[in-house]
N, C-alpha and C. Protein backbone atom coordinates (compact mmCIF):
# COMPACT_ATOMS: atom_id res chain seq x y z
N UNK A 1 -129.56 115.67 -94.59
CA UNK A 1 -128.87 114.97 -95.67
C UNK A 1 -129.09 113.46 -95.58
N UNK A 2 -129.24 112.86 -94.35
CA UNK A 2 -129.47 111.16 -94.50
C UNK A 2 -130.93 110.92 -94.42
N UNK A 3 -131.54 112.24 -94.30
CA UNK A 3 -133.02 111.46 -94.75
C UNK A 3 -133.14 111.24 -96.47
N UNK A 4 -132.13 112.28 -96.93
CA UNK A 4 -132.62 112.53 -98.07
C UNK A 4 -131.69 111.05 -98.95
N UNK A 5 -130.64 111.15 -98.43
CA UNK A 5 -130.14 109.71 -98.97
C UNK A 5 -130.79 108.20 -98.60
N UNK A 6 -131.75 107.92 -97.31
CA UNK A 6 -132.65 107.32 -97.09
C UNK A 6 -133.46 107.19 -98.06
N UNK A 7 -134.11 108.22 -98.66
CA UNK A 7 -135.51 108.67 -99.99
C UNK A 7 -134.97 107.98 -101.08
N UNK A 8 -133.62 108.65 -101.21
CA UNK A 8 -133.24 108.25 -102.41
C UNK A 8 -132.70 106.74 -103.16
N UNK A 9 -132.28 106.35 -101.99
CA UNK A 9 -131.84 104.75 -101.60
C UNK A 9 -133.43 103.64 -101.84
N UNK A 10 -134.57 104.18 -101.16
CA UNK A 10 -135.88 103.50 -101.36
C UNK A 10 -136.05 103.88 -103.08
N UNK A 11 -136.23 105.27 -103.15
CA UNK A 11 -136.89 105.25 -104.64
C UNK A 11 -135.92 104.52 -105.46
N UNK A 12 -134.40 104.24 -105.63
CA UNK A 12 -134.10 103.33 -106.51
C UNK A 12 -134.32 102.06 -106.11
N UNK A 13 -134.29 101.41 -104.87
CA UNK A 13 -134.62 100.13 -104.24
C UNK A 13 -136.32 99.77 -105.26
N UNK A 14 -137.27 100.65 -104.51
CA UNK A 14 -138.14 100.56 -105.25
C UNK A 14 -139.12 100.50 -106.71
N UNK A 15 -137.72 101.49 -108.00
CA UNK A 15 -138.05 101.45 -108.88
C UNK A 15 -136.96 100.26 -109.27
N UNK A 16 -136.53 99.34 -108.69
CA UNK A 16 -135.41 98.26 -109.66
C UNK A 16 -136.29 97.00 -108.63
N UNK A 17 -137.19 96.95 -107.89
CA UNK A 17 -138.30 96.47 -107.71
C UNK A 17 -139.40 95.84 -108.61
N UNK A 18 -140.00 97.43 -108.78
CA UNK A 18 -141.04 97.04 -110.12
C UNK A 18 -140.79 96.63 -111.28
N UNK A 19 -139.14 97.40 -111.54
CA UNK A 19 -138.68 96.52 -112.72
C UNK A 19 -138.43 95.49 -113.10
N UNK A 20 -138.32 95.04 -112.23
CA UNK A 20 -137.67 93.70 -111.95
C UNK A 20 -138.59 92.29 -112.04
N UNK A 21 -139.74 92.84 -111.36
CA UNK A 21 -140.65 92.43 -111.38
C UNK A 21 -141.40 92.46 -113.00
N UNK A 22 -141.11 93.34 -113.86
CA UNK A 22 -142.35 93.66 -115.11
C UNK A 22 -140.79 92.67 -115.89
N UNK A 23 -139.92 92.55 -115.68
CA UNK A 23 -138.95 91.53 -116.56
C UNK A 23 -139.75 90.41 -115.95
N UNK A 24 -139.93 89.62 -114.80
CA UNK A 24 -139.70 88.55 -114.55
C UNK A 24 -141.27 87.94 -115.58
N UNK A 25 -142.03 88.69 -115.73
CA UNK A 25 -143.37 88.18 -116.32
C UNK A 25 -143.21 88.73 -117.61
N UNK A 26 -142.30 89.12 -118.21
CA UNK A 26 -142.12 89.54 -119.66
C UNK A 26 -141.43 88.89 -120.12
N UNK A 27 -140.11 88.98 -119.91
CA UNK A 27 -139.65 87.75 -120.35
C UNK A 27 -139.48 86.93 -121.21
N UNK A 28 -139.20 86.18 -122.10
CA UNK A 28 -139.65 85.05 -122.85
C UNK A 28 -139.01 83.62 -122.57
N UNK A 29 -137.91 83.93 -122.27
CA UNK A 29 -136.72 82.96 -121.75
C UNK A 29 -136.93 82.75 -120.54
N UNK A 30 -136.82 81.62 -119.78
CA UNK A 30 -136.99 81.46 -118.42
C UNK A 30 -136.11 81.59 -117.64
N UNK A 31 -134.60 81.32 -118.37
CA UNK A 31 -133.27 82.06 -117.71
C UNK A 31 -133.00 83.32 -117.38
N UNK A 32 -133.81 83.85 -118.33
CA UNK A 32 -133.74 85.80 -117.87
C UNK A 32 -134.88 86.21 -116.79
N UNK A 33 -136.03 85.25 -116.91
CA UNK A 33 -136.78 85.46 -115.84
C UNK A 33 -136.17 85.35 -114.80
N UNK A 34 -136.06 84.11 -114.35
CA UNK A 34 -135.39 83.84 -113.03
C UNK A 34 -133.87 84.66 -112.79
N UNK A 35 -133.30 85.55 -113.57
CA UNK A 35 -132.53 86.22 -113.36
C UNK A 35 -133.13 87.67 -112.53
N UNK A 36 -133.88 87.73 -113.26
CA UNK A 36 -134.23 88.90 -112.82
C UNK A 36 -135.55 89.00 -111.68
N UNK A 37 -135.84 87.84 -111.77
CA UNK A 37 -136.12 87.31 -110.46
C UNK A 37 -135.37 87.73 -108.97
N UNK A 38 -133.99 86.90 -109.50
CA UNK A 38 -133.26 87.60 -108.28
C UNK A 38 -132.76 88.82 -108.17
N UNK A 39 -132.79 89.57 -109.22
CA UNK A 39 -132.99 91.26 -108.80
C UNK A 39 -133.90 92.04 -107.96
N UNK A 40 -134.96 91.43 -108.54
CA UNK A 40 -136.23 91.45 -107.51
C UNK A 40 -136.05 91.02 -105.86
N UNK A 41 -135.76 90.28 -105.63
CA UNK A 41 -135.17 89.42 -104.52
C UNK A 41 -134.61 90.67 -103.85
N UNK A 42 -133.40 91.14 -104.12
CA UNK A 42 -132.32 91.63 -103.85
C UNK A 42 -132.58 92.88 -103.84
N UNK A 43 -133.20 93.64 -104.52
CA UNK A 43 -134.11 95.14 -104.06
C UNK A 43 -134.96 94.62 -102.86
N UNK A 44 -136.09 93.90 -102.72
CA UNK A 44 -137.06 93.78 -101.56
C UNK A 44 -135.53 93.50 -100.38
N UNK A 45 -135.09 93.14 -100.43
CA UNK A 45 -133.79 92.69 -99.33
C UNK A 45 -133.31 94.39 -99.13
N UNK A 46 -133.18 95.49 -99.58
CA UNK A 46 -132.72 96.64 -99.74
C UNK A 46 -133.79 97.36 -98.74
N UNK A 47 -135.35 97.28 -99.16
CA UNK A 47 -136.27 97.89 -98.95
C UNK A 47 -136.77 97.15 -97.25
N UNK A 48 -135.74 95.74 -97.30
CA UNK A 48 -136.10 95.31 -95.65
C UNK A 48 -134.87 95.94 -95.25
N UNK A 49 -133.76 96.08 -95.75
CA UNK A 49 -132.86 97.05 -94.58
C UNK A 49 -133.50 98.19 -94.32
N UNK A 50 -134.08 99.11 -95.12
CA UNK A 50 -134.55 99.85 -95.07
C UNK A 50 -135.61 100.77 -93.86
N UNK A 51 -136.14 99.01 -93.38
CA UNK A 51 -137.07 98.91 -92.25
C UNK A 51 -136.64 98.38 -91.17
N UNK A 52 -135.05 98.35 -91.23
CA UNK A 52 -134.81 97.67 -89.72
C UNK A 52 -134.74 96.39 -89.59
N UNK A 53 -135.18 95.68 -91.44
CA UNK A 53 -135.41 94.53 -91.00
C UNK A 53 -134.24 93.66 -91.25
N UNK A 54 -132.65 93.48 -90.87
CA UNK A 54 -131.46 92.83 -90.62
C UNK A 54 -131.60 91.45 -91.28
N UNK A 55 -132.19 90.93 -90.20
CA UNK A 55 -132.65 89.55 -90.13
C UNK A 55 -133.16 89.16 -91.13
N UNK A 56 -134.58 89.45 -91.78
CA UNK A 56 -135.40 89.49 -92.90
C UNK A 56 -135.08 89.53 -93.98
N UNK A 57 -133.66 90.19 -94.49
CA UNK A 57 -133.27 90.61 -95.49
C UNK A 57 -131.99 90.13 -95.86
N UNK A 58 -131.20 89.72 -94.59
CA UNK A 58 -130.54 88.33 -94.71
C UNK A 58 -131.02 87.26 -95.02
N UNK A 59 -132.30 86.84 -94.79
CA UNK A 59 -132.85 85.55 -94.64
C UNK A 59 -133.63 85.73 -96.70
N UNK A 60 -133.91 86.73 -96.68
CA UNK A 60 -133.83 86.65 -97.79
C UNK A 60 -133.40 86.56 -99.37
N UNK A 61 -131.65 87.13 -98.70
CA UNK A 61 -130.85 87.04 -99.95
C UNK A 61 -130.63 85.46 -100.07
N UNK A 62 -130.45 85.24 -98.68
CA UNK A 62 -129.79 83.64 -98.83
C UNK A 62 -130.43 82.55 -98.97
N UNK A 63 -131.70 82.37 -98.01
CA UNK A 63 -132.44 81.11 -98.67
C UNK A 63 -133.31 81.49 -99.94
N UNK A 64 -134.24 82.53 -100.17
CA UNK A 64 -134.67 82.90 -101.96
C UNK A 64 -134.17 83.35 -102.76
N UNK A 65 -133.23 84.23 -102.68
CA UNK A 65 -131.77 84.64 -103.79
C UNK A 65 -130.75 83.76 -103.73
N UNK A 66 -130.65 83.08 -103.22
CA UNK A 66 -129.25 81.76 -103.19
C UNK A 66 -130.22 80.42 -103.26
N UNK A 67 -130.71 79.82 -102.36
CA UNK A 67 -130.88 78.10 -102.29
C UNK A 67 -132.16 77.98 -103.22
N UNK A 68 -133.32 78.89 -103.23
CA UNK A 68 -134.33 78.85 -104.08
C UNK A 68 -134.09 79.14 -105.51
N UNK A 69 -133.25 80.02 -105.94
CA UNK A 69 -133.21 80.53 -107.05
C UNK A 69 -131.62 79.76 -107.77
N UNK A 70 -130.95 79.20 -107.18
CA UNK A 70 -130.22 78.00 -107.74
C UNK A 70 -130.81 76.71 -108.01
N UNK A 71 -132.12 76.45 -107.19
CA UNK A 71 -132.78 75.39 -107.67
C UNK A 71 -133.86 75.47 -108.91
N UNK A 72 -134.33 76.46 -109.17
CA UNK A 72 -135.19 77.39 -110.15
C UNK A 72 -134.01 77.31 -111.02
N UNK A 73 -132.77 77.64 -111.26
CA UNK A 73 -131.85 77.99 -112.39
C UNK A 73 -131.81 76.17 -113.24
N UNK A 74 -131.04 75.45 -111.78
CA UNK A 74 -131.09 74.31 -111.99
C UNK A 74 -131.89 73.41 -112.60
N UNK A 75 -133.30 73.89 -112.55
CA UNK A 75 -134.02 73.28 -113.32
C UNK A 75 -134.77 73.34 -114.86
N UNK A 76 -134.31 75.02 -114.65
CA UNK A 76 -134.88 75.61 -116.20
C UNK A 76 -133.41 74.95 -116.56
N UNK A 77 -132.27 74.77 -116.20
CA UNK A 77 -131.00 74.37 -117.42
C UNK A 77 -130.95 72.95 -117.45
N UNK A 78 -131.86 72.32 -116.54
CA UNK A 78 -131.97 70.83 -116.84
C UNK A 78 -133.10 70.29 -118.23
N UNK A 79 -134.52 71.22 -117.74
CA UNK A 79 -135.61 70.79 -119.02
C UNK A 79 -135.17 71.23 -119.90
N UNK A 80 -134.19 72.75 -120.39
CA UNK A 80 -133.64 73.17 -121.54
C UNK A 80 -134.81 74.24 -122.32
N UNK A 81 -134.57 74.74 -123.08
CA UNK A 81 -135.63 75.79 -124.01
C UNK A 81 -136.41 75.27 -124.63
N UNK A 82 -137.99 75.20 -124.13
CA UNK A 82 -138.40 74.19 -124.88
C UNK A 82 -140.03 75.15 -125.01
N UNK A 83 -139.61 76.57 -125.69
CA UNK A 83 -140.57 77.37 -125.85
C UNK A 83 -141.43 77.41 -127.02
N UNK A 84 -140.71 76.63 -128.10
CA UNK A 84 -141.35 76.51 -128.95
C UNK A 84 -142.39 75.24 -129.50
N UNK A 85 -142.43 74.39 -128.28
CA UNK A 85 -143.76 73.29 -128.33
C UNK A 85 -144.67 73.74 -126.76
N UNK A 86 -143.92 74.89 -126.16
CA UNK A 86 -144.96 74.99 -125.58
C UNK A 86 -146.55 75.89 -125.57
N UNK A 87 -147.24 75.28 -124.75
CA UNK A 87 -148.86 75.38 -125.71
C UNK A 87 -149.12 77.39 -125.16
N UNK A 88 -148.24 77.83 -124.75
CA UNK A 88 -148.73 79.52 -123.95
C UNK A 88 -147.45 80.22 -124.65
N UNK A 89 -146.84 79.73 -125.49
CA UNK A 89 -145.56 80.59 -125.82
C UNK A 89 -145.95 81.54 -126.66
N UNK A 90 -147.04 81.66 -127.01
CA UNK A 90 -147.61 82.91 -127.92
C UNK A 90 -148.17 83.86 -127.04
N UNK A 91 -148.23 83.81 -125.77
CA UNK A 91 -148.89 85.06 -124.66
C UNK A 91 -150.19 84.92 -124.72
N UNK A 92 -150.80 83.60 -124.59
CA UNK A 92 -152.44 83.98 -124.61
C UNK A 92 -152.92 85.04 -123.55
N UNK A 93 -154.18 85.42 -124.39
CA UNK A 93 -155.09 86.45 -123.50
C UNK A 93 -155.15 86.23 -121.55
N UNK A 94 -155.46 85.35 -121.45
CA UNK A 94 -155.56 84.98 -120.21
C UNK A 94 -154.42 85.41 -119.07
N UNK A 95 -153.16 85.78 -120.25
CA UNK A 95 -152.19 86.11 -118.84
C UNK A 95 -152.42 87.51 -118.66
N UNK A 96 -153.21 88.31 -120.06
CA UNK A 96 -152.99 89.60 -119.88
C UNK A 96 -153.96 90.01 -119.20
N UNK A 97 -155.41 89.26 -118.58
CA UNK A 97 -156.34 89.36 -118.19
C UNK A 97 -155.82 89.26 -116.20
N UNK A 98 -155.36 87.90 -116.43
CA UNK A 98 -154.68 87.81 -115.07
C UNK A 98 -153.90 88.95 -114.52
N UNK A 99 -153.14 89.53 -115.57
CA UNK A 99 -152.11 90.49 -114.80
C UNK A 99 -153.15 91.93 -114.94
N UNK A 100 -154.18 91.79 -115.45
CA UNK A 100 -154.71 93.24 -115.09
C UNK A 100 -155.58 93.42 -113.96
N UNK A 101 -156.05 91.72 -113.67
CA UNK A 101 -156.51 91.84 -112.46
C UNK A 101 -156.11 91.84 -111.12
N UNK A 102 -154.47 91.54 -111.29
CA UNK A 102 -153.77 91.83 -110.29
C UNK A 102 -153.07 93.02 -110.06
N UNK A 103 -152.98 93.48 -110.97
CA UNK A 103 -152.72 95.27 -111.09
C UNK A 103 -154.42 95.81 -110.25
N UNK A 104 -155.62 95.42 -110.74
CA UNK A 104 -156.59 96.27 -109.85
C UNK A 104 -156.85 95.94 -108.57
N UNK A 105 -156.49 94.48 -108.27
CA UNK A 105 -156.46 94.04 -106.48
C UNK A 105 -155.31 95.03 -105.82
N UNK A 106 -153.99 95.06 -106.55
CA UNK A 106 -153.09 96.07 -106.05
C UNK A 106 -153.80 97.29 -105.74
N UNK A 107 -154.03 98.19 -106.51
CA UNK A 107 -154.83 99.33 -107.07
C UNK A 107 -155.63 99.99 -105.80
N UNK A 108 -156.51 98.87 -105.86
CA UNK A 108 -157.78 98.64 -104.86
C UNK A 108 -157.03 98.50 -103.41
N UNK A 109 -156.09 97.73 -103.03
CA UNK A 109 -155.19 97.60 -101.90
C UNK A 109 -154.71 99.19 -101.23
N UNK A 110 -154.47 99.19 -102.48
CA UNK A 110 -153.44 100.80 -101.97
C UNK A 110 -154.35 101.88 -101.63
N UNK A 111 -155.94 102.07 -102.40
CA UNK A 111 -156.44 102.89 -102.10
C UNK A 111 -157.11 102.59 -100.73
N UNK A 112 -157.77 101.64 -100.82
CA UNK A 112 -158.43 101.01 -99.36
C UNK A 112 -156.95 101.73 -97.72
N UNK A 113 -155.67 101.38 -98.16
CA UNK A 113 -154.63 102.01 -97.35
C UNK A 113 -154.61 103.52 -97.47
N UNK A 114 -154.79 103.89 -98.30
CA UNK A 114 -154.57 105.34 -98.08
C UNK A 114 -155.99 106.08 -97.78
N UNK A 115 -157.17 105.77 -98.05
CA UNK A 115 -158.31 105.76 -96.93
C UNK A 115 -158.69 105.67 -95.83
N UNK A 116 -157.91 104.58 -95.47
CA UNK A 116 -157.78 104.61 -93.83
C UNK A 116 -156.65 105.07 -93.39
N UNK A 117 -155.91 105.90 -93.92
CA UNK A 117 -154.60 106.61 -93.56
C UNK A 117 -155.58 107.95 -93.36
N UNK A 118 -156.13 108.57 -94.59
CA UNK A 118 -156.83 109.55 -94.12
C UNK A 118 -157.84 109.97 -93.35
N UNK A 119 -158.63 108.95 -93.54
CA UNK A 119 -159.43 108.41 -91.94
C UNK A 119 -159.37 109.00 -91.05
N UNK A 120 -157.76 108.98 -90.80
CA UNK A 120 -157.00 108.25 -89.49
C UNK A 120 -157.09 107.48 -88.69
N UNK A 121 -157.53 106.29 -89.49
CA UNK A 121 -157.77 105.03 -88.73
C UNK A 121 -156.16 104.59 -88.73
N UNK A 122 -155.53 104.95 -88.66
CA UNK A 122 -154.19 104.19 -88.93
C UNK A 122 -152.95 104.97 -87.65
N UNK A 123 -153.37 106.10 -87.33
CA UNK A 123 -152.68 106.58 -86.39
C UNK A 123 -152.63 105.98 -85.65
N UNK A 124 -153.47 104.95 -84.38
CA UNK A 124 -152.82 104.36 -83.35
C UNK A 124 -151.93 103.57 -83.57
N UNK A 125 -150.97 104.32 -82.79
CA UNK A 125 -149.21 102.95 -82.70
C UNK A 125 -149.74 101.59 -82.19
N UNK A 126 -148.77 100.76 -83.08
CA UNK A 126 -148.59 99.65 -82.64
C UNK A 126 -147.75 99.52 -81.42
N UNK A 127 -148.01 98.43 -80.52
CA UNK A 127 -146.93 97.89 -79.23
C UNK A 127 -146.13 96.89 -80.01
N UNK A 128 -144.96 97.19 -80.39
CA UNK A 128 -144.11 96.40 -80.52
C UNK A 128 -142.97 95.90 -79.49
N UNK A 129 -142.38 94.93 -79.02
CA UNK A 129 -141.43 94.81 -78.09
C UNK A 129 -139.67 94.66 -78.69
N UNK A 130 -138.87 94.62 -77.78
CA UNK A 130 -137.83 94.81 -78.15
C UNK A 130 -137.28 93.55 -79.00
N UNK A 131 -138.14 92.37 -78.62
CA UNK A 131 -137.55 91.16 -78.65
C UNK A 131 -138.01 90.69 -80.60
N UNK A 132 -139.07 91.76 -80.99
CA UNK A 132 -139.90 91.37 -82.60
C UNK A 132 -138.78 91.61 -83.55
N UNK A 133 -139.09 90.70 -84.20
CA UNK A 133 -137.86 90.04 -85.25
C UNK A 133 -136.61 89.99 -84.93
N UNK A 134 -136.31 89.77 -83.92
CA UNK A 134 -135.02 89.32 -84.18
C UNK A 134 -135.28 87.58 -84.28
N UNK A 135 -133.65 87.07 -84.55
CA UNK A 135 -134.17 85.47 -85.20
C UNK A 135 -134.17 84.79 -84.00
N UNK A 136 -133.82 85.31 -82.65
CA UNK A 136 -134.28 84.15 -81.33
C UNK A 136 -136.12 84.42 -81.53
N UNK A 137 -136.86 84.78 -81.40
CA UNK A 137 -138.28 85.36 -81.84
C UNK A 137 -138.76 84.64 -83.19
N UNK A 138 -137.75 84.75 -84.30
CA UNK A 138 -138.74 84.10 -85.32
C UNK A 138 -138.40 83.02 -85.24
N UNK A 139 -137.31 82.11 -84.42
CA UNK A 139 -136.95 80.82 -84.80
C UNK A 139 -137.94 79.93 -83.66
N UNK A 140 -138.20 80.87 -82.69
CA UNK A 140 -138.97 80.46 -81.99
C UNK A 140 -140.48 79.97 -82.14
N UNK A 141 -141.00 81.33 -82.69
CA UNK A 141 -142.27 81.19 -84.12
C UNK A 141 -142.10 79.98 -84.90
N UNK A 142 -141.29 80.08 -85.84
CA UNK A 142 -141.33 78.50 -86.93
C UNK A 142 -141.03 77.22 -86.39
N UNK A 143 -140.84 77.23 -84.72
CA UNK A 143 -140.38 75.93 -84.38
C UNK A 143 -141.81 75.67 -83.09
N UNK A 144 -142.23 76.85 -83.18
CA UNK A 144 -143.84 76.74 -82.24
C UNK A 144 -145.05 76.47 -82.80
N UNK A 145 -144.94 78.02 -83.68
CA UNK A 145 -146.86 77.87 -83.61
C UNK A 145 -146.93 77.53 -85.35
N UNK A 146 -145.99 77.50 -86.06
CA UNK A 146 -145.99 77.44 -87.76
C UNK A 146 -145.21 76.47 -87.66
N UNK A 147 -144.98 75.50 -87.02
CA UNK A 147 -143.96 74.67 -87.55
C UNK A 147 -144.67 73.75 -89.32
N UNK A 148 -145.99 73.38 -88.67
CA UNK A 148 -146.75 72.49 -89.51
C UNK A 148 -146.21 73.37 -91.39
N UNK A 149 -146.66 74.61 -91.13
CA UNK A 149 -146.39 75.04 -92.35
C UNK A 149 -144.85 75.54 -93.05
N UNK A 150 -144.21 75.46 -91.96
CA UNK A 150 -142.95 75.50 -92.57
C UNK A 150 -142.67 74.45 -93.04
N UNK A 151 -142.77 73.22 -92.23
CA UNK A 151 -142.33 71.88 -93.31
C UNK A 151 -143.01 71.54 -94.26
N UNK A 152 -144.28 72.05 -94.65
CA UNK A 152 -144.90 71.81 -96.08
C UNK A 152 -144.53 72.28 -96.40
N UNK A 153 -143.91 74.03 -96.21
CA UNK A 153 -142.91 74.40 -97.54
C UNK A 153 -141.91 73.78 -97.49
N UNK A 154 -141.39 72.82 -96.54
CA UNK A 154 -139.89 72.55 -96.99
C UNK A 154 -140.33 70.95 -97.87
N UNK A 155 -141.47 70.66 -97.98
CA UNK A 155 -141.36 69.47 -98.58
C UNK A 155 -142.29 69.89 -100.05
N UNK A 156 -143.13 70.59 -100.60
CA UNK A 156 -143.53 71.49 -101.71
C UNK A 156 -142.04 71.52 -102.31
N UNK A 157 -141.41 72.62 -101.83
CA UNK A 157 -140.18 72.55 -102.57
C UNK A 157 -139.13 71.20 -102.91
N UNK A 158 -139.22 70.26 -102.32
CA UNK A 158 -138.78 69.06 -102.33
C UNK A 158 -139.77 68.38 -103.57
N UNK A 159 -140.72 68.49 -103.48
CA UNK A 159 -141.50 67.89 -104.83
C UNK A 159 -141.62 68.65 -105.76
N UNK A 160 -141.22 69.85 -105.75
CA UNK A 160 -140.90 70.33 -107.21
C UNK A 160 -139.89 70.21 -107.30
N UNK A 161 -138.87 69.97 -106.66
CA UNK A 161 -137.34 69.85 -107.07
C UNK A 161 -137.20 68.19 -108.37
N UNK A 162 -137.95 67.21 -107.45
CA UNK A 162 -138.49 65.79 -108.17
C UNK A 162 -138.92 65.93 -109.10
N UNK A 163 -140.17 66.95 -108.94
CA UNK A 163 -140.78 66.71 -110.50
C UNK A 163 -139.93 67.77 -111.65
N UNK A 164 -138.86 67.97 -111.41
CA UNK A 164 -138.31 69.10 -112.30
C UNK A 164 -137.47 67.94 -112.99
N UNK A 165 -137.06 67.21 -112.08
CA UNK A 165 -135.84 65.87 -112.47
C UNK A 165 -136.75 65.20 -113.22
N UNK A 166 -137.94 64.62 -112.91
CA UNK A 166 -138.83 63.50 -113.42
C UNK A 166 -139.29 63.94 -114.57
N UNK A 167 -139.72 65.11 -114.86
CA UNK A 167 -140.15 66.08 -115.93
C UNK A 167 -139.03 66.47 -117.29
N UNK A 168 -138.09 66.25 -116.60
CA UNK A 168 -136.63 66.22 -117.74
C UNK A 168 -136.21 65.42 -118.43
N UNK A 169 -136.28 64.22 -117.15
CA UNK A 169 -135.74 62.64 -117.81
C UNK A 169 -137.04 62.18 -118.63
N UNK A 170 -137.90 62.69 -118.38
CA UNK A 170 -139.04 62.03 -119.06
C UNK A 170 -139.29 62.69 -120.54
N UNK A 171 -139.12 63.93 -120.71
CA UNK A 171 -139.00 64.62 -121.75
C UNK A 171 -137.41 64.14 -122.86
N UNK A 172 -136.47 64.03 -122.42
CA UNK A 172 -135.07 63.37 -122.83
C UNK A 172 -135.63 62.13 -123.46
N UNK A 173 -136.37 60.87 -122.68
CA UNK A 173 -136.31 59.97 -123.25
C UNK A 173 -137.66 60.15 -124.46
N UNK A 174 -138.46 60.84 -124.52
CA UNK A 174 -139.36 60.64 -125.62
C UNK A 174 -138.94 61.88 -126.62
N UNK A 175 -137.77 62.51 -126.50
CA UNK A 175 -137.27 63.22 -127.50
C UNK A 175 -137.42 62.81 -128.85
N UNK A 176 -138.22 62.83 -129.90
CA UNK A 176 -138.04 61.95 -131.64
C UNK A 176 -136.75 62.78 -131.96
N UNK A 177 -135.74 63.98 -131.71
CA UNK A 177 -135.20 64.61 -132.04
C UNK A 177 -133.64 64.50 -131.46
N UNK A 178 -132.70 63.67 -132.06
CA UNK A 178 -131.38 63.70 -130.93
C UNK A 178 -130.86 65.11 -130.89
N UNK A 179 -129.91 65.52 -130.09
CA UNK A 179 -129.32 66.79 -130.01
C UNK A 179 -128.75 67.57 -131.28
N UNK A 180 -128.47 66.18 -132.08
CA UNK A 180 -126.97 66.13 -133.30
C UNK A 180 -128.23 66.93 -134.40
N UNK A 181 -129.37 66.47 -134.38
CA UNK A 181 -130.25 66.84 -135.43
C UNK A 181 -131.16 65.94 -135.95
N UNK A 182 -130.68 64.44 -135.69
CA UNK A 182 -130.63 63.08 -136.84
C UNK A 182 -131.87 62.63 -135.88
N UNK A 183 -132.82 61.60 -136.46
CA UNK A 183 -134.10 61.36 -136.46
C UNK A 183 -134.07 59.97 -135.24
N UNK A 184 -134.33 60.33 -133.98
CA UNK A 184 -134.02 58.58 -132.97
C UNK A 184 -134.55 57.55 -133.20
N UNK A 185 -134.33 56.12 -133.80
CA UNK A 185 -134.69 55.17 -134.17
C UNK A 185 -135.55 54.98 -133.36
N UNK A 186 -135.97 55.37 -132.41
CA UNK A 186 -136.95 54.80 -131.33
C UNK A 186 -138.26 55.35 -131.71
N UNK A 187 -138.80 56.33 -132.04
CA UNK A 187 -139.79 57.50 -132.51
C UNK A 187 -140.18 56.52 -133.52
């Protein structure tokens, strides 16, 4: 009975996954994206309990479902809806080209895995130790051998946070259009 509630726990984890995912690029609104963004979030967080992974899936609700995705909210409600001067709001070809070629790298991924599953190139166990993932182990990792790249992500995200502000105020002041409707003497 708890394997089978295990199965069943992944296949909805997993199908509110993909869904989640086919909203976040469908979409039209960027508020519903990033909403469902963090649905996405929050299933993969399901599918790391899933694996034991505690740590991982904590670390994921809270710094990319909480501190990332309040700054993502924060900034689509700062630039405002501004879908209708933008130059892709009609779905050009190119995204549908992009997303089919990332559907066949997937595709291609999975079969290449299940080839060497049948292989059986995949049967030898890994050595894992007692000490892998827990956060004395990964904090140890990001403060050793990745430090360099953890602080470019922590400063990447710091310059998009800027240019989300700089990108707003800058758009506000060359508005020809005040909020009220009426035409800005400045234009």
């Amino acid at each position: 009975m708890a394997n089978f509630l295990v199965w069943a726990v992944w296949v909805v984890a997993a199908f509110a996954c993909l869904a989640s995912a086919l909203a976040v690029v469908s979409f039209r609104n960027p508020f519903y994206s990033a909403l469902s963004l963090i649905g996405n979030l929050a299933s993969l967080a399901v599918l790391f309990l899933l694996l034991s992974g505690e740590f991982v899936a904590a670390g994921q609700v809270l710094v990319y479902g909480g501190a990332v995705m309040v700054m993502f909210l924060f900034v689509i409600a700062y630039l405002g809806d501004r879908s209708e001067d933008s130059p892709w709001s009609g779905g050009p070809s190119w995204q549908i080209v992009g997303a089919v070629l990332a559907g066949g790298a997937i595709l291609a991924e999975v079969c290449v895995v299940v080839g060497l599953k049948a292989g059986d190139f995949l049967s030898k166990p890994a050595r894992v130790d007692r000490s892998f993932g827990s956060p004395e182990a990964i904090g140890k990792l990001f403060l050793t051998d990745h430090l360099l790249a953890f602080e470019i992500t922590s400063i990447v995200l710091l310059v998009a946070a800027v240019g989300g502000v700089v990108l707003g105020s800058h758009a506000r002041q060359h508005d020809p259009l005040d909020r009220t409707g009426e035409v800005d003497a400045r234009a």
